[in-house]
Protein backbone atom coordinates (compact mmCIF):
# COMPACT_ATOMS: atom_id res chain seq x y z
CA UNK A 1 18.83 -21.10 -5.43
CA UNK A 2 18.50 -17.51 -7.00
CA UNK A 3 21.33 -16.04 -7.99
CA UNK A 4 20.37 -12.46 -8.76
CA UNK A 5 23.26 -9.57 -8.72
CA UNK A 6 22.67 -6.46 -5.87
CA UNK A 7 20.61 -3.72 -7.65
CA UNK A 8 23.51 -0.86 -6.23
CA UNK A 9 25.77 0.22 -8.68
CA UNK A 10 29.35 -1.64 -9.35
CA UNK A 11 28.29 -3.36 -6.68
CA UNK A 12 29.26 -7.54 -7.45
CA UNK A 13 27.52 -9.20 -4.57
CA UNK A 14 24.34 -12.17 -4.80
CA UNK A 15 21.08 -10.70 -4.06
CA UNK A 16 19.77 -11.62 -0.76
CA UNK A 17 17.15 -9.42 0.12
CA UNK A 18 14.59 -7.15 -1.63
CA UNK A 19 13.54 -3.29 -0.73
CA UNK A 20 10.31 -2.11 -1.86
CA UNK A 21 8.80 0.96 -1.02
CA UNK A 22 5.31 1.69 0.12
CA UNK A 23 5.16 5.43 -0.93
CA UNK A 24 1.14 5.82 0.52
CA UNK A 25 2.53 4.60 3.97
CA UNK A 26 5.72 6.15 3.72
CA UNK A 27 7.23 3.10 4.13
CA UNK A 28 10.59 1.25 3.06
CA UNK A 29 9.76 -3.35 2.92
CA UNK A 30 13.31 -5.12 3.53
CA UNK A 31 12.18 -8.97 3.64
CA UNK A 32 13.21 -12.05 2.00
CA UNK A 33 14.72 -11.88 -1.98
CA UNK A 34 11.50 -12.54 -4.47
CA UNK A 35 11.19 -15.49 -6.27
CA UNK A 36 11.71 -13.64 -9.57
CA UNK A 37 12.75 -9.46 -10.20
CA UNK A 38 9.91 -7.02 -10.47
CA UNK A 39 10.08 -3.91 -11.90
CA UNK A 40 9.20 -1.91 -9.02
CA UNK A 41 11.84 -3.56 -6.19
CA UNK A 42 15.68 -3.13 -5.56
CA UNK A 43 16.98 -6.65 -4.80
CA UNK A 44 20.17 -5.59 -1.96
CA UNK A 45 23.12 -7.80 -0.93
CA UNK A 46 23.54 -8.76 3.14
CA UNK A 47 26.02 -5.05 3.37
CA UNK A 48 23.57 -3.16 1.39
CA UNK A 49 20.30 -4.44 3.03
CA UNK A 50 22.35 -3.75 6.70
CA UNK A 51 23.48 -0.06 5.84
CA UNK A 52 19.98 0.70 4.16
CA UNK A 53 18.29 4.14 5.27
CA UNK A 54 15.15 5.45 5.22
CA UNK A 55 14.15 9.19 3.67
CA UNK A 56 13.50 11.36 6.66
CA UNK A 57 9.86 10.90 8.07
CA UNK A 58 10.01 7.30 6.74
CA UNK A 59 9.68 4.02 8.35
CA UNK A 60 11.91 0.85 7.65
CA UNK A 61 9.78 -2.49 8.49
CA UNK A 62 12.68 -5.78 7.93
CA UNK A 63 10.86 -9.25 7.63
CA UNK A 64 13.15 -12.05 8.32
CA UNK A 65 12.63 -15.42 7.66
CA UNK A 66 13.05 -17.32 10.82
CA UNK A 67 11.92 -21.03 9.57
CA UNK A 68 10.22 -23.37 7.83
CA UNK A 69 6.94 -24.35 9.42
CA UNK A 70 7.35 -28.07 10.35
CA UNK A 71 10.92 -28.28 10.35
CA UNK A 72 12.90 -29.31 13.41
CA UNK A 73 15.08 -26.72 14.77
C-alpha cells in the first residue's frame, strides 16, 4: 500500500489518485496513484480528484482502474 499525503495545501488526506498535465494536448491525466512521486505530477485525495477542474479550453481524461485481469469478479 502507498501511503502518500494529497499534494493540495493543509490538506491531510492519503493520496489516491495522480493529475498530470499534458500541456501539448491541452490536456489534464486523472488515473490511478503512481507507484512512486514524480516531480512533474500532483498526487490528489478521492474529494480533490472529484472537484478537480480543467483551465478553460482544456480537456480532463479520468482512467479508472476497473480490475485485475484474471481475477474473478
Amino acid at each position: 500500500m502507498i501511503n502518500r499525503p494529497c499534494s493540495r495545501v493543509a490538506c491531510l488526506h492519503y493520496a489516491t489518485t495522480t493529475l498530470t498535465y499534458v500541456y501539448s494536448d491541452s490536456t489534464v491525466v486523472l488515473g490511478p496513484l503512481a507507484s512512486k512521486a514524480e516531480p512533474h505530477s500532483y498526487d490528489l485525495c478521492d474529494r480533490h480528484a472529484e472537484r478537480l477542474s480543467a483551465p478553460q479550453g482544456w480537456q480532463i481524461l479520468r482512467y479508472a482502474v476497473m480490475g485485475e485481469v484474471g481475477s474473478e469478479a
